[in-house]
C-alpha atoms as a PDB file:
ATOM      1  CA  UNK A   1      22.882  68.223 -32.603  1.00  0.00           C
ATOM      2  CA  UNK A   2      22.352  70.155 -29.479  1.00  0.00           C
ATOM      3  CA  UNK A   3      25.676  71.401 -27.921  1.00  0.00           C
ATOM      4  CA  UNK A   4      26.160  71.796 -24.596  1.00  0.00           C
ATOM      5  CA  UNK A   5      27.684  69.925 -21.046  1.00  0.00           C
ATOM      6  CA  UNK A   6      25.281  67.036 -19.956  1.00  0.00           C
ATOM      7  CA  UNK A   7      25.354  64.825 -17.616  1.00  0.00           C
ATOM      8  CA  UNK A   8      24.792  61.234 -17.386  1.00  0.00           C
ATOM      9  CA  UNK A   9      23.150  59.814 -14.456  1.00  0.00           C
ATOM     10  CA  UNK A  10      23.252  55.518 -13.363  1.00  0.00           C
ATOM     11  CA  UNK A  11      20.661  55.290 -11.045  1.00  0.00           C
ATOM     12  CA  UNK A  12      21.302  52.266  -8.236  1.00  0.00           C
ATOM     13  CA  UNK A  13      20.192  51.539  -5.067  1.00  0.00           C
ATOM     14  CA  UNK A  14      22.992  52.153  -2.916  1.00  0.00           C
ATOM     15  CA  UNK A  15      24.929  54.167  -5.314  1.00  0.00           C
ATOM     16  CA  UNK A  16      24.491  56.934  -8.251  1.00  0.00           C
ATOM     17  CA  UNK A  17      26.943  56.813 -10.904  1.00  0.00           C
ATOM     18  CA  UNK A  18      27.521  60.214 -12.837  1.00  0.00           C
ATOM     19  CA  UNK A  19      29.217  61.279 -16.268  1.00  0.00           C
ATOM     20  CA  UNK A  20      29.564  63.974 -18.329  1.00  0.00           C
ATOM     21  CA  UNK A  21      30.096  65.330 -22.110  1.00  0.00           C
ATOM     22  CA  UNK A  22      32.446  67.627 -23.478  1.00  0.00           C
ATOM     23  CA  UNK A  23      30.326  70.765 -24.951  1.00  0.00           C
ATOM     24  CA  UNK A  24      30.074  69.226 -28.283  1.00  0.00           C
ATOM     25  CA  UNK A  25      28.535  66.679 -27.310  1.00  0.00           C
ATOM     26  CA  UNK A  26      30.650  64.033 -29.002  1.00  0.00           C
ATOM     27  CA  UNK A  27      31.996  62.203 -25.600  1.00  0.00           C
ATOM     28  CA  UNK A  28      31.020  60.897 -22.402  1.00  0.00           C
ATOM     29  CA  UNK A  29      33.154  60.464 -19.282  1.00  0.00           C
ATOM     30  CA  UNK A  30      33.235  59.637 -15.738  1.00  0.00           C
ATOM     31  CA  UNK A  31      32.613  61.999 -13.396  1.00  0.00           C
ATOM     32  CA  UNK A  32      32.105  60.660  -9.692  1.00  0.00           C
ATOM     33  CA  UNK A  33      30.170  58.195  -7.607  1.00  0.00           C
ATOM     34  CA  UNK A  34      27.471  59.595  -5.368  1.00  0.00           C
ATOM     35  CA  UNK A  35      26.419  57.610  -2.946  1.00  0.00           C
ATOM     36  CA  UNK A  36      22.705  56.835  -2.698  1.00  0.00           C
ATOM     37  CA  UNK A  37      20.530  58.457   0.337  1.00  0.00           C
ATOM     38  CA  UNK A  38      17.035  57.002   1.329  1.00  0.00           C
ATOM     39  CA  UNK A  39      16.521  60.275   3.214  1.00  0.00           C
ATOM     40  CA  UNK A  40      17.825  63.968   3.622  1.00  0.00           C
ATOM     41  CA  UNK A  41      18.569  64.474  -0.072  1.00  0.00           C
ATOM     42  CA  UNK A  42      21.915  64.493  -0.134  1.00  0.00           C
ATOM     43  CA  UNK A  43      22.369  62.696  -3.195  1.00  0.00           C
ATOM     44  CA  UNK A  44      19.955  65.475  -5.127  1.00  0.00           C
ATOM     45  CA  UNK A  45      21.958  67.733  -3.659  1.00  0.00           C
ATOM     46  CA  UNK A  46      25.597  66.846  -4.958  1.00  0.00           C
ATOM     47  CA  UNK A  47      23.901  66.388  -8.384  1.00  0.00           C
ATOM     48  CA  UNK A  48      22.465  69.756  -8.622  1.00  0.00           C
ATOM     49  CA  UNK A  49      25.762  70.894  -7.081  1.00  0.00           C
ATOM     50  CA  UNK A  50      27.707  68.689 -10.314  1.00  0.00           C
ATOM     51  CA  UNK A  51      25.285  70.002 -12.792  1.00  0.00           C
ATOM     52  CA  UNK A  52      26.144  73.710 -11.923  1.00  0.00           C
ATOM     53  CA  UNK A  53      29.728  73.109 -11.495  1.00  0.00           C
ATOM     54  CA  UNK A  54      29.954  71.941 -14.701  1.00  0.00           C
ATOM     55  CA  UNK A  55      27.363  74.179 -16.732  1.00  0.00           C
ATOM     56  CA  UNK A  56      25.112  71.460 -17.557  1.00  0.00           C
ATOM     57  CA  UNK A  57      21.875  72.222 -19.595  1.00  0.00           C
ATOM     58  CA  UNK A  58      20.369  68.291 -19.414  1.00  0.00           C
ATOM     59  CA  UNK A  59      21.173  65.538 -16.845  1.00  0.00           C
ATOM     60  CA  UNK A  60      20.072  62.442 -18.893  1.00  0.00           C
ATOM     61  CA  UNK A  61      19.172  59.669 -16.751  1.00  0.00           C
ATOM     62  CA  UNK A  62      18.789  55.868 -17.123  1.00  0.00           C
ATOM     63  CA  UNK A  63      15.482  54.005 -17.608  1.00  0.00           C
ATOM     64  CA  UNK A  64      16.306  50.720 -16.112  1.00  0.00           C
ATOM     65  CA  UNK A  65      13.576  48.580 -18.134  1.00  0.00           C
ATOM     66  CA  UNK A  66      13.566  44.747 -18.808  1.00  0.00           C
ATOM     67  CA  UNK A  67      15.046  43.100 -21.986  1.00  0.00           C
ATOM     68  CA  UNK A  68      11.563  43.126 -22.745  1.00  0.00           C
ATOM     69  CA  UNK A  69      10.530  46.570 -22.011  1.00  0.00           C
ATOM     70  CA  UNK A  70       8.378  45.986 -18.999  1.00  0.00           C
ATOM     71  CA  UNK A  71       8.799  48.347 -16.195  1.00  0.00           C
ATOM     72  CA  UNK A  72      10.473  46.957 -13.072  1.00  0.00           C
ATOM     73  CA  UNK A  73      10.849  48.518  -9.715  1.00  0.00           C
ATOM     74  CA  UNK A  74      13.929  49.630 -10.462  1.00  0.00           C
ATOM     75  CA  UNK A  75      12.282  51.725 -13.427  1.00  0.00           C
ATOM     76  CA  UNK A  76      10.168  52.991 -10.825  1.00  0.00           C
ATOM     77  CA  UNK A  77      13.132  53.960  -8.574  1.00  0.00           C
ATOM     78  CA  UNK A  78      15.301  55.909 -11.226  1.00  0.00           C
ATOM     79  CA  UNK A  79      12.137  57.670 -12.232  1.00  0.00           C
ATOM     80  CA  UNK A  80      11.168  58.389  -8.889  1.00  0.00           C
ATOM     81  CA  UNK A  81      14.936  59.802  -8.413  1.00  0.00           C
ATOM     82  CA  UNK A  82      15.103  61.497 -11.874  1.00  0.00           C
ATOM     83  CA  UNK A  83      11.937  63.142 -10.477  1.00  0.00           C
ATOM     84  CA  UNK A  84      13.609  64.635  -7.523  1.00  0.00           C
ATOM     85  CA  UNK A  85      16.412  66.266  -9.774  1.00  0.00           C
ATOM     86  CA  UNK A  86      13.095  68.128 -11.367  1.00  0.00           C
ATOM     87  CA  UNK A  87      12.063  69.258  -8.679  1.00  0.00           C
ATOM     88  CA  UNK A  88      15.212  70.877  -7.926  1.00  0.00           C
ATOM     89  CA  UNK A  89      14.590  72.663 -11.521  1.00  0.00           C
ATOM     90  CA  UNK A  90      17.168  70.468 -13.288  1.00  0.00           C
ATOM     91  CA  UNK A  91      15.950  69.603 -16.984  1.00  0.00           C
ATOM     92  CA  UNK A  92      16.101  65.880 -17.091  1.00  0.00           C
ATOM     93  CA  UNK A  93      15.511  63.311 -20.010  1.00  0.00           C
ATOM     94  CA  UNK A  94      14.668  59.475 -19.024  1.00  0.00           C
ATOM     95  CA  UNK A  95      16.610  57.423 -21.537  1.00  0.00           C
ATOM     96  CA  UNK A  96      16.529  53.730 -21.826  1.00  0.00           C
ATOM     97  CA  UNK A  97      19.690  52.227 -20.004  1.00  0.00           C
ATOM     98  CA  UNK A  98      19.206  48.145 -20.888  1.00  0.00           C
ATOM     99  CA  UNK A  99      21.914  46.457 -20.443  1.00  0.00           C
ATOM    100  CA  UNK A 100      24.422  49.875 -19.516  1.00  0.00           C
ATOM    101  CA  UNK A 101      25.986  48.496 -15.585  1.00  0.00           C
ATOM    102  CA  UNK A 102      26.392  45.178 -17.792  1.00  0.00           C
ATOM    103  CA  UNK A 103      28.163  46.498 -20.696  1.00  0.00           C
ATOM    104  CA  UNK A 104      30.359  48.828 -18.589  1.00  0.00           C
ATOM    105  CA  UNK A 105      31.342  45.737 -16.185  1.00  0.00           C
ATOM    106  CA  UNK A 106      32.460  43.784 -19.236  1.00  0.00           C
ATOM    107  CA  UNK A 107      34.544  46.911 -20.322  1.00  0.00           C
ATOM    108  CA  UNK A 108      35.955  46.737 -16.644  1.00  0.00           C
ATOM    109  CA  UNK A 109      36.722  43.110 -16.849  1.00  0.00           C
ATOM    110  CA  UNK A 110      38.620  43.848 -20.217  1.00  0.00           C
ATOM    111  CA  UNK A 111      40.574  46.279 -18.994  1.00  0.00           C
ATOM    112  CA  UNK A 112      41.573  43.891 -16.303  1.00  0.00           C
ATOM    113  CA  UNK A 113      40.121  45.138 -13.264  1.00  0.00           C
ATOM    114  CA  UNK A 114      37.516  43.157 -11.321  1.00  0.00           C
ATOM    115  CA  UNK A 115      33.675  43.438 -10.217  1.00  0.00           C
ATOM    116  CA  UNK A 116      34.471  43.621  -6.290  1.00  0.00           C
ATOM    117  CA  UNK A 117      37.148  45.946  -6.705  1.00  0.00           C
ATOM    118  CA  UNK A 118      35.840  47.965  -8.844  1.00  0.00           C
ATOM    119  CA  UNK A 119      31.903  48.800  -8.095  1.00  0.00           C
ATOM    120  CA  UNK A 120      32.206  52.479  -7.563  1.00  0.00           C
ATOM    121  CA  UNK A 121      33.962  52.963 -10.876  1.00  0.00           C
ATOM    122  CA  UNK A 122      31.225  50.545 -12.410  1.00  0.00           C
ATOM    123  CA  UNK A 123      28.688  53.042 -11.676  1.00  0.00           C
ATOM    124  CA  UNK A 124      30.519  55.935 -13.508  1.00  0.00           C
ATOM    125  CA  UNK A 125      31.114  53.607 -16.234  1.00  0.00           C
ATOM    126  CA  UNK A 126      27.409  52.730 -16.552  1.00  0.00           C
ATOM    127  CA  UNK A 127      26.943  56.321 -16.629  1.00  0.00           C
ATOM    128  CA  UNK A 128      29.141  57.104 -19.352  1.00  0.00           C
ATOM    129  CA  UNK A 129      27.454  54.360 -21.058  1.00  0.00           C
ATOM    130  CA  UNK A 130      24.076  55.713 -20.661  1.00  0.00           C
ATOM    131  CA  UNK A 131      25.248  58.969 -21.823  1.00  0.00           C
ATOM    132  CA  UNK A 132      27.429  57.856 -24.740  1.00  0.00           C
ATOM    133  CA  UNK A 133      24.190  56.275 -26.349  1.00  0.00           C
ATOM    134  CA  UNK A 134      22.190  59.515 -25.598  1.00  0.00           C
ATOM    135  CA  UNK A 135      24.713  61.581 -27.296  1.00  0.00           C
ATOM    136  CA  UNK A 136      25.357  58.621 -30.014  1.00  0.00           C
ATOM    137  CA  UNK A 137      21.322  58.602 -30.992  1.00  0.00           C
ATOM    138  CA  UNK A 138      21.073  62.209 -30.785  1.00  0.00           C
ATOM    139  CA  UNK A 139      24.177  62.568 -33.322  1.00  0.00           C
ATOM    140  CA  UNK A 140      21.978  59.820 -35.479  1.00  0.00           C
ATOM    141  CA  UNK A 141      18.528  61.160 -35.267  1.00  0.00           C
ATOM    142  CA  UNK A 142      19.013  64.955 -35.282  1.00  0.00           C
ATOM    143  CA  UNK A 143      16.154  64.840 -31.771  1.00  0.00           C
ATOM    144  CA  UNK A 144      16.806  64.989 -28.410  1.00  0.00           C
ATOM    145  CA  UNK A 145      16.704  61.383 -27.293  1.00  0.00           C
ATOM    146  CA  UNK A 146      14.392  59.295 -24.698  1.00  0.00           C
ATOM    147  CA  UNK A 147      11.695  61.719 -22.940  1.00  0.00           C
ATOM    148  CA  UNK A 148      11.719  64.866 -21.428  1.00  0.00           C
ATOM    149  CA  UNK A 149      10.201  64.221 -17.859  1.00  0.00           C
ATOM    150  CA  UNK A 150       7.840  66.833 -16.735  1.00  0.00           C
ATOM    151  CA  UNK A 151       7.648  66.906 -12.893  1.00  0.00           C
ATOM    152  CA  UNK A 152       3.727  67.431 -13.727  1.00  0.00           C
ATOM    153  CA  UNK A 153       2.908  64.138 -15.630  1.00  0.00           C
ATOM    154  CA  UNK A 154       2.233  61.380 -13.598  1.00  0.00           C
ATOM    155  CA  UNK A 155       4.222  59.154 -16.283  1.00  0.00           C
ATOM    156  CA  UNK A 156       6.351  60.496 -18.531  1.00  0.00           C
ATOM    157  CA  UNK A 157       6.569  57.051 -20.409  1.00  0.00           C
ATOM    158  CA  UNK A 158       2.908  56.173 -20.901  1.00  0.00           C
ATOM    159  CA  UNK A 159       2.666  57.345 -24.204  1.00  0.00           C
ATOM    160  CA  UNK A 160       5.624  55.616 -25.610  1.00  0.00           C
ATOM    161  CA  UNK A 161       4.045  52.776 -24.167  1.00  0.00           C
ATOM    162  CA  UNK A 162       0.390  53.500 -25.657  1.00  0.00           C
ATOM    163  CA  UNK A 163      -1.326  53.173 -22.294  1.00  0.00           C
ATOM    164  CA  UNK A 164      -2.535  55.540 -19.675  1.00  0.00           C
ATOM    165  CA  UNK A 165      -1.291  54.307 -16.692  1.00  0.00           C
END
């Protein structure tokens, strides 16, 4: 197991959720709600600002595929995004995130607080979800988990996928 701060990112449209791990890498938790910009970058920006404030190696970002395992354009989107933070030299690894904003809005709802109220947190949940499972496969396979994304490759998935694309 790798040790070291990551951070967990829950790409949405109109919001970014964000999480982090203890240096161990044992535990995930919420970190902050970014909200999402279609222009100027600011949203890039307070990630690379998060991942240096908290001497992250990795921000691990959600792969929002189908329950089948298609691509969506929300897969597109989060990849597009997760490209950005690349650009911006942050490592990143594209993990899959099925079902994360759903399982962290039934953890909400368990806890007693509800969707409407609670949307920013949602995000940070799903992002401590998408981490948790990072860190929890990583513990379990001894390998980094999901795919590093290389700003270079047109499609960082393809080959996981057994196409060209």
């Amino acid at each position: 197991m790798r040790t070291g701060v990551r951070l967990g990112i829950d790409v949405g449209r109109a919001r970014i959720g964000v999480a982090r791990s203890d240096a161990h890498g044992m535990l995930a938790t919420p970190v902050e709600t970014v909200r999402r910009v279609a222009s100027g970058g600011h949203d890039v920006e307070r990630i690379a600002v998060l991942f240096a404030e908290h001497g992250a190696f990795e921000a691990v970002v959600g792969l929002p595929l189908s329950l089948s395992g298609d691509r969506t354009p929300s897969t597109d989107d989060a990849e597009a995004f997760a490209r950005r933070l690349a650009e911006r030299g942050l490592p990143v690894r594209l993990v899959d995130e099925r079902l994360s904003t759903v399982s962290a809005q039934s953890q909400l709802h368990q806890a007693g607080r509800n969707t409407k109220n609670s949307r920013g947190v949602i995000d940070q949940a799903a992002a401590v979800v998408i981490l948790q499972h990072a860190l929890d496969t990583e513990r379990a396979q001894s390998a980094p988990p999901g795919e590093a994304l290389d700003p270079q490759d047109a499609d960082p998935i393809a080959e996981d996928r057994g196409d060209e694309r």
